[in-house]
Protein backbone atom coordinates (compact mmCIF):
# COMPACT_ATOMS: atom_id res chain seq x y z
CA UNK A 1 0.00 0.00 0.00
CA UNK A 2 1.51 3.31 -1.04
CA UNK A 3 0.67 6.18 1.17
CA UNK A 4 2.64 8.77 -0.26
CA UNK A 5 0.19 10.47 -3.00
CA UNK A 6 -2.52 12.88 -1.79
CA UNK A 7 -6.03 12.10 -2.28
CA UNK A 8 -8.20 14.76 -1.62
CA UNK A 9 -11.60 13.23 0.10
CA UNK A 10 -14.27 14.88 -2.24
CA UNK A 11 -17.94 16.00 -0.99
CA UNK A 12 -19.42 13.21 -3.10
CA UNK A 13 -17.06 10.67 -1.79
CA UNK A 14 -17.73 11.29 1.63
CA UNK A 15 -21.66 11.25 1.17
CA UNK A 16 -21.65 8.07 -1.28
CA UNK A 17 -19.31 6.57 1.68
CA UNK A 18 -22.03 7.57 4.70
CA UNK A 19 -24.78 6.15 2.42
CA UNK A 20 -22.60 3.18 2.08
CA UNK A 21 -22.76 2.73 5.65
CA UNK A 22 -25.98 3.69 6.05
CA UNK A 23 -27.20 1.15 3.44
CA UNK A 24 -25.85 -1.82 5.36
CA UNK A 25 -27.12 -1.28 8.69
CA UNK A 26 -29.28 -3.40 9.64
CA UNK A 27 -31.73 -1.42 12.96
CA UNK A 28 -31.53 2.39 12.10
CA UNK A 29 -32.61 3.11 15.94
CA UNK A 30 -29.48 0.85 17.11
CA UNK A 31 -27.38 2.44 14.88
CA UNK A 32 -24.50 1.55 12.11
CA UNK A 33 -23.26 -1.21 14.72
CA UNK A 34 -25.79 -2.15 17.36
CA UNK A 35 -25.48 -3.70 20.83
CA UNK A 36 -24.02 -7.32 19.36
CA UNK A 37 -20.97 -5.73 17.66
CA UNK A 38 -17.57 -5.61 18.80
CA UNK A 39 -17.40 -2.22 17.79
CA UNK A 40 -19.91 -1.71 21.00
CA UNK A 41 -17.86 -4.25 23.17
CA UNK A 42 -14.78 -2.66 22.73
CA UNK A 43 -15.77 1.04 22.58
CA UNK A 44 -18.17 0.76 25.29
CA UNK A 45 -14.67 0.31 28.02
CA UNK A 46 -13.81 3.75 30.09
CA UNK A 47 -10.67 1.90 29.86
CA UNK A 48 -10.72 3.65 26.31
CA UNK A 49 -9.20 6.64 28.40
CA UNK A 50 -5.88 4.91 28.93
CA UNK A 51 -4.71 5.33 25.28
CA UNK A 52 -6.15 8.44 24.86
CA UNK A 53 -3.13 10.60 25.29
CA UNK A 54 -0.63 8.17 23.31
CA UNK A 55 -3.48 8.86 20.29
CA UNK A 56 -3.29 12.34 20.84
CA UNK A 57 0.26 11.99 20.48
CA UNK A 58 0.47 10.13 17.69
CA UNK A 59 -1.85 12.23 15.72
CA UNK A 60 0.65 14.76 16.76
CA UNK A 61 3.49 13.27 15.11
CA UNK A 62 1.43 13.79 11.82
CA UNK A 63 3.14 17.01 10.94
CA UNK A 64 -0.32 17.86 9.20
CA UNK A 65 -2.19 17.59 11.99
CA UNK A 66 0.07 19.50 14.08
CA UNK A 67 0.30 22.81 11.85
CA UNK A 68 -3.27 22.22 11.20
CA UNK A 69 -3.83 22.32 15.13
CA UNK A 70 -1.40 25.75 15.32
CA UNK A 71 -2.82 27.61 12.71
CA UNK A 72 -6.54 26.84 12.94
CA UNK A 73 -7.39 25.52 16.62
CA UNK A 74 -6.82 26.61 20.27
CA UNK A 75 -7.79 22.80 21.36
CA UNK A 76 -4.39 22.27 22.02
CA UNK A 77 -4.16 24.89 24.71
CA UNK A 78 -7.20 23.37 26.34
CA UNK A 79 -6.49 19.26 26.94
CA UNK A 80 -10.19 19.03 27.76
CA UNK A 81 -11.82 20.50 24.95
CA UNK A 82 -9.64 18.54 22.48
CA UNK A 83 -10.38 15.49 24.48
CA UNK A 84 -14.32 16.36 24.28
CA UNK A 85 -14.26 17.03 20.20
CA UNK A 86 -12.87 13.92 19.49
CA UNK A 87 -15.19 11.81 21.62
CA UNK A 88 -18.42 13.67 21.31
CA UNK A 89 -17.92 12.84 16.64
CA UNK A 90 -16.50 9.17 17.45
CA UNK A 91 -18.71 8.23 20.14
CA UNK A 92 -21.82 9.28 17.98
CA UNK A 93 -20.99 7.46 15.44
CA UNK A 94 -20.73 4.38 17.38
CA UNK A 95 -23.33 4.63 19.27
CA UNK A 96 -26.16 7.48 18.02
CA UNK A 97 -28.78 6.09 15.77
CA UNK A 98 -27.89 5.95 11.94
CA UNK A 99 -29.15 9.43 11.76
CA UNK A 100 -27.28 10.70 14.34
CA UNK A 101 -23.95 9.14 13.35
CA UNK A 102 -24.50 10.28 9.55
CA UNK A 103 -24.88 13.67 10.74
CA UNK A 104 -21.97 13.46 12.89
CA UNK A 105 -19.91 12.14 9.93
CA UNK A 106 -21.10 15.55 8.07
CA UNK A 107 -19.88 17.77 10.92
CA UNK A 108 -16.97 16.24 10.75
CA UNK A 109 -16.30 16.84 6.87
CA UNK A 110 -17.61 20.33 6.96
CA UNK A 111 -15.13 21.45 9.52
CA UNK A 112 -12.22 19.90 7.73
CA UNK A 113 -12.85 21.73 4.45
CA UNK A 114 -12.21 24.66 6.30
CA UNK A 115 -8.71 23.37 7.27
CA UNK A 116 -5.85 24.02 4.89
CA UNK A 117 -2.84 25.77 4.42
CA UNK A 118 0.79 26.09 4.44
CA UNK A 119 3.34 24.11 6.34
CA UNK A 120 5.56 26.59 8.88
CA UNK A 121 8.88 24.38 9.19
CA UNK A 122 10.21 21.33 7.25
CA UNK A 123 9.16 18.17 9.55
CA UNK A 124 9.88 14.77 7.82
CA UNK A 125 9.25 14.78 3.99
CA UNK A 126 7.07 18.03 4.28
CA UNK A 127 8.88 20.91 3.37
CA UNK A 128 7.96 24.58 4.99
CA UNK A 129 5.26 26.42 2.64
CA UNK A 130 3.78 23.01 0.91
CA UNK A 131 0.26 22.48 1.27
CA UNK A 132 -1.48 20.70 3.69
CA UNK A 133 -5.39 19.85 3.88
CA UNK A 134 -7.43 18.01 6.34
CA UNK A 135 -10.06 16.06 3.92
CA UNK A 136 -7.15 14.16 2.69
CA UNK A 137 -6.99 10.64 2.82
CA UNK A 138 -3.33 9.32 4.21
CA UNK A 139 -3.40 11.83 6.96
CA UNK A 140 -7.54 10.75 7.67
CA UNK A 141 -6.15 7.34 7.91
CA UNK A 142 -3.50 8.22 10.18
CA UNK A 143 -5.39 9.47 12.66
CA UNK A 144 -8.18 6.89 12.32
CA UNK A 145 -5.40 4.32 12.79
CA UNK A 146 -4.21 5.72 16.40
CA UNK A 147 -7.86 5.81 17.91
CA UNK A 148 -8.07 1.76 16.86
CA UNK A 149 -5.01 0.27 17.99
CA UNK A 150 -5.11 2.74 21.17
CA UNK A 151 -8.32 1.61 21.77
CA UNK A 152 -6.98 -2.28 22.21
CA UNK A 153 -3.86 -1.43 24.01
CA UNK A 154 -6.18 0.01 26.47
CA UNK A 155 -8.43 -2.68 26.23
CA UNK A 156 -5.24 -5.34 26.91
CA UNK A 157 -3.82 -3.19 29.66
CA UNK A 158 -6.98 -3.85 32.11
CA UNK A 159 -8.54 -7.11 30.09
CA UNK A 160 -8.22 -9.96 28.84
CA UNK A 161 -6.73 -9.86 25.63
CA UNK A 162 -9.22 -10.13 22.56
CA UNK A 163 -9.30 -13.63 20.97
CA UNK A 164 -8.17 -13.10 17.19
CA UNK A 165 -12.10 -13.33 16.03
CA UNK A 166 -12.65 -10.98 18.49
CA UNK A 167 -10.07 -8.91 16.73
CA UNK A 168 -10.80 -9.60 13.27
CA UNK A 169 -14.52 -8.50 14.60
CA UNK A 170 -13.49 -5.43 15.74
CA UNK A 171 -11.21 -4.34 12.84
CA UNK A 172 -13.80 -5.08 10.21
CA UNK A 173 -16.29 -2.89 12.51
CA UNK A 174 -13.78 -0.43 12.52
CA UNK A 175 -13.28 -0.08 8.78
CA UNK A 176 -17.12 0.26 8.29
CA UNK A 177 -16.50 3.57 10.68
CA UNK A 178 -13.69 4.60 8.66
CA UNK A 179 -16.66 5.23 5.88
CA UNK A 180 -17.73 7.42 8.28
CA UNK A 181 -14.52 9.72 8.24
CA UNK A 182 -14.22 9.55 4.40
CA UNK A 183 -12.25 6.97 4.21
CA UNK A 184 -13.00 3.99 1.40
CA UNK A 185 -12.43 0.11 2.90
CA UNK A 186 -9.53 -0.11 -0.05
CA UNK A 187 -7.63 2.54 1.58
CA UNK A 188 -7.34 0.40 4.52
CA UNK A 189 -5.50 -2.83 5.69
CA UNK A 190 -7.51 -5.71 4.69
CA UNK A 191 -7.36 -7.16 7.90
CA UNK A 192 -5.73 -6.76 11.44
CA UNK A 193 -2.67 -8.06 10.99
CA UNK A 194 -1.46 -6.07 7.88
CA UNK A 195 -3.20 -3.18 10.26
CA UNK A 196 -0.39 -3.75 12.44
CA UNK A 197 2.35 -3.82 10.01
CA UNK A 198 0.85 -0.51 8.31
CA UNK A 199 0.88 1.16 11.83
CA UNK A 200 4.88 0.35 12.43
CA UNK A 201 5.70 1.19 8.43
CA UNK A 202 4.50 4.21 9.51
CA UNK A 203 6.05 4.89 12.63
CA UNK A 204 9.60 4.16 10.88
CA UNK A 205 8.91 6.55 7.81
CA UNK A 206 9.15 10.11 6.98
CA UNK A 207 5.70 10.75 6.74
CA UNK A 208 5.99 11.07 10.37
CA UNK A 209 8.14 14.05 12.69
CA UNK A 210 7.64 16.30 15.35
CA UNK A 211 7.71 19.71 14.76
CA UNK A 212 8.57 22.18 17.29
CA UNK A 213 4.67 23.08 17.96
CA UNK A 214 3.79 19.46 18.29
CA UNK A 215 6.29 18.60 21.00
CA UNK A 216 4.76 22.09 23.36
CA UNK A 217 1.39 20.62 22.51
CA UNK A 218 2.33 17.41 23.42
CA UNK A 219 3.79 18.19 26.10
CA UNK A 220 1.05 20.28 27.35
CA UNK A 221 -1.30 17.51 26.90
CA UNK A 222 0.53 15.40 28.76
CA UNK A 223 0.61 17.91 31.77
CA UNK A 224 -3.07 18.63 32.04
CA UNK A 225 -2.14 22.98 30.99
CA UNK A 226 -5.09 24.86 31.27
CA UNK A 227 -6.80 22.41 32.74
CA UNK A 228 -8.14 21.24 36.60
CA UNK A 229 -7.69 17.74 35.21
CA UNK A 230 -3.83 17.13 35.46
CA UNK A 231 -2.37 13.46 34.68
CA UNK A 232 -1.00 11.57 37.46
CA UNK A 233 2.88 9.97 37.05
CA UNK A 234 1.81 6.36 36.11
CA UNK A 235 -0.58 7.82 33.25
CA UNK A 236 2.09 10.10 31.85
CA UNK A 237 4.36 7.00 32.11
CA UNK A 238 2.30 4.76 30.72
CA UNK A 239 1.75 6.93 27.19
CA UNK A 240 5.38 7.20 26.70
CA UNK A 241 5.56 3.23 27.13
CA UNK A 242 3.20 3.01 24.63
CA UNK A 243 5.35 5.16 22.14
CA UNK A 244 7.92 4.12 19.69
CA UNK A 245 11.48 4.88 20.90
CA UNK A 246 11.50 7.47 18.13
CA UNK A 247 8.62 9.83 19.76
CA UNK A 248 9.51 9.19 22.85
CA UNK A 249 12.94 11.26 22.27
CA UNK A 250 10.86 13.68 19.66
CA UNK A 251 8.62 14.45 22.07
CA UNK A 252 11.24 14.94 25.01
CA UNK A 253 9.57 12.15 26.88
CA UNK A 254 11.15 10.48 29.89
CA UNK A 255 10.94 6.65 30.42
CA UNK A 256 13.75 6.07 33.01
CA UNK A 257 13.72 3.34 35.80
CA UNK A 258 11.08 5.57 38.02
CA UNK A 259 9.10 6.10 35.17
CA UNK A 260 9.12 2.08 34.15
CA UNK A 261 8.30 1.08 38.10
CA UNK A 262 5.01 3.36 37.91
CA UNK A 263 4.08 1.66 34.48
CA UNK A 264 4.96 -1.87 36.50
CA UNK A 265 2.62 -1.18 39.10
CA UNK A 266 -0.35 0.48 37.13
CA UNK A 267 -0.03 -2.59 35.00
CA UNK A 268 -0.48 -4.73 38.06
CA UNK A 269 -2.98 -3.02 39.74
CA UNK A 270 -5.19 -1.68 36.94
CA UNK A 271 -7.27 -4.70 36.08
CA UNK A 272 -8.09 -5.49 39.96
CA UNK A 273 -9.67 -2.10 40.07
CA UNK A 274 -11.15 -1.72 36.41
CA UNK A 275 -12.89 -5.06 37.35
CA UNK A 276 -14.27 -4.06 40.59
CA UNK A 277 -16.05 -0.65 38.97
CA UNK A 278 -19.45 -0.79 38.60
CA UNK A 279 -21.26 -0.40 34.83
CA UNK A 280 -22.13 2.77 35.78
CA UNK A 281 -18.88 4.04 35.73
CA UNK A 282 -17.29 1.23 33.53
CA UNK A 283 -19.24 1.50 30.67
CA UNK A 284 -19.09 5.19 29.08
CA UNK A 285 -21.97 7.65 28.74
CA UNK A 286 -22.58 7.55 25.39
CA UNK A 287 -23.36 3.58 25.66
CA UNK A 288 -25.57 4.23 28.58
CA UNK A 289 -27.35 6.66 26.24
CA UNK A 290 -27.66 3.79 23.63
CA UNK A 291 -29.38 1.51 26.31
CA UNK A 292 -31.86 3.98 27.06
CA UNK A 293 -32.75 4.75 23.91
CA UNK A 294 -32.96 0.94 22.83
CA UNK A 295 -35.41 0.28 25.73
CA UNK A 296 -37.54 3.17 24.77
CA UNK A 297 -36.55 6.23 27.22
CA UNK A 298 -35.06 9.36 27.69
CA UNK A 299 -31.02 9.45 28.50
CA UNK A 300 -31.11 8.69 32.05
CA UNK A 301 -29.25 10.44 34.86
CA UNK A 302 -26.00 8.24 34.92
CA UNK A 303 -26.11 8.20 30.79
CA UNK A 304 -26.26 12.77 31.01
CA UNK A 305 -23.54 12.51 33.83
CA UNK A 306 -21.42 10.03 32.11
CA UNK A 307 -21.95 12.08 28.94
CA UNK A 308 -20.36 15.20 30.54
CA UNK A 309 -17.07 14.15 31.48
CA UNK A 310 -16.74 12.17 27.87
CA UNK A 311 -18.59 14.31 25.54
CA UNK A 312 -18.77 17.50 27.42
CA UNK A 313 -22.51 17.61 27.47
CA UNK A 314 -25.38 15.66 28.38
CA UNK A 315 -26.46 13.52 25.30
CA UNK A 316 -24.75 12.85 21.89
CA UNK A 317 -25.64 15.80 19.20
CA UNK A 318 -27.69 15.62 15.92
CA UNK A 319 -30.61 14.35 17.87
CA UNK A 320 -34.09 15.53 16.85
C-alpha cells in the first residue's frame, strides 16, 4: 500500500461513503453497529481513556495535523476540549442512531474543508510552505489508525486480551467507521494483521516528525495545561511506554527506571480495580445513552452525567 500520493476526500465521496454505511445497517434506531458488535464491546470500556493521550500523540506526530492544530485551533491549549471534540464525533458514530452518526460524519467533513494551508517548518518529507489539507486521505487514515489500535492497548492493559475473532470483529467494525470519516475500505488494511504492520511502516517513515509546535502541545497535553484535570505519574508514564522509541525522544519524553516502576505497578494493579467498577462508571456515557434509547426512554441520569465528562454535554448531538 503506497501512502505517499494525496487524495483529496471529495464532498461526493464522503456522502456516497455515509450512504454506504448507512445502506448496510441493519436497525436504524441501534445504529450503524448495534449492541451485538464488537465495535460496541470494545468502545463501550472507560478503559478507552488509557490510550487516549498516546493517540493524541500520535496524531501529533502527523506534521499535518500539528500545523493544522497551530494555525486553525486553540484545542491544544485546552487538553479538555480537544479530548471532548474527538469523543463527542466518534462516540456518535458508534453509538447514536444511523441518523445521528451520519450527521456526525457531516460535521466532521464540513469542519475539515475549512482546514488548509501552508506548512511553517520542514518536519519529515514536508517541506515549509507546501500544502497541507485536512479532507485528505493518508493523513484521515492516520489518525483513524491511532484511535483503533489505542483503543486495544487500552483494552489489553486492564482485560483480557481479545481472541483473534474478536479482533478480526473489531477491525472489520472499525473499517465500516472509517466510511464514516471519508475513508473507502480499499484505503485500509484488509485485515488486522497487515493493520499492524501498516501502523509500524508508519512509525519508521518520513511521513511522520515532530515539529517544534507538536512537542509544546504534546507536552502540554501530557501535563493537564489549562486544565483542573492534570495526569497523574503512572498515566504520563504509561503513554510514553506506549510510544515508539522514536517519539519518545521527539517528544522529550522520559521513560527512566522511576518512570518504568510506575508503568509496572499500574499494570499490576489496573485490572483489579477496572474489574471491581461498577457499569455505571465502567461502561461510558454515550453507551448508557444507547441503552436507554434501545429500551424506549429518555437518556437517564447516569447516561447525562457520564456524557459530561466524555462528551462534554449531556447527550450525543444531531438528535431531533
Amino acid at each position: 500500500m503506497s501512502f505517499a500520493s494525496p487524495q483529496p476526500v471529495t464532498r461526493e465521496s464522503s456522502e456516497s461513503l455515509i450512504g454506504s454505511v448507512a445502506h448496510t445497517t441493519a436497525d436504524l434506531r441501534a445504529g450503524m453497529f448495534g449492541p451485538g458488535s464488537a465495535s460496541w464491546k470494545v468502545n463501550r470500556e472507560a478503559a478507552l481513556f488509557l490510550g487516549a493521550g498516546r493517540a493524541a500523540l500520535l496524531q501529533l506526530a502527523h506534521p499535518w495535523v500539528a500545523t493544522a492544530l497551530e494555525q486553525h485551533s486553540t484545542v491544544m491549549d485546552r487538553p479538555i476540549a480537544r479530548f471532548h471534540s474527538t469523543f463527542r464525533i466518534v462516540f456518535t458514530m458508534i453509538f447514536g442512531t444511523a441518523e445521528q452518526a451520519s450527521a456526525a460524519a457531516r460535521h466532521l467533513y464540513g469542519v475539515h474543508t475549512h482546514i488548509e494551508g501552508e506548512m511553517a517548518q520542514d518536519v519529515g518529507r514536508w517541506a515549509r510552505g507546501s500544502h497541507y489539507q485536512a479532507n485528505e486521505t493518508a493523513a484521515l487514515r492516520w489518525v483513524f489508525t491511532t484511535l483503533i489500535e489505542s483503543a486495544v492497548l487500552a483494552w489489553e492493559a486492564v482485560l483480557p486480551p481479545l481472541e483473534v475473532a474478536e479482533l478480526e470483529a473489531y477491525y472489520a467494525d472499525s473499517r465500516r467507521l472509517a466510511g464514516l470519516f471519508g475513508l473507502r475500505g480499499e484505503s485500509l488494511p484488509e485485515d488486522w494483521t497487515s493493520f499492524l504492520i501498516y501502523c509500524r511502516e508508519m512509525e519508521q517513515s518520513d511521513e511522520l516528525g515532530v515539529s517544534d509546535a507538536a512537542r509544546a502541545m504534546g507536552q502540554n497535553l501530557l501535563r493537564g495545561a489549562n486544565s483542573w484535570i492534570k495526569p497523574p505519574q503512572w498515566y504520563r508514564a504509561m503513554t510514553a511506554a506506549w510510544l515508539p522509541e522514536r517519539f519518545r525522544r521527539e517528544f522529550g519524553l522520559r521513560l527512566g527506571a522511576e518512570e518504568q516502576r510506575a508503568v509496572a505497578r499500574a499494570r499490576e494493579r489496573l485490572p483489579r480495580w477496572y474489574l471491581r467498577m461498577p457499569a455505571s462508571v465502567r461502561f461510558v456515557g454515550p453507551w448508557h445513552e444507547a441503552q436507554d434509547r434501545l429500551a424506549g426512554r429518555r437518556a437517564g441520569v447516569v447516561a447525562c452525567l457520564s456524557n459530561r465528562f466524555w462528551i462534554g454535554q449531556g447527550t450525543m448531538p444531531f438528535s431531533d
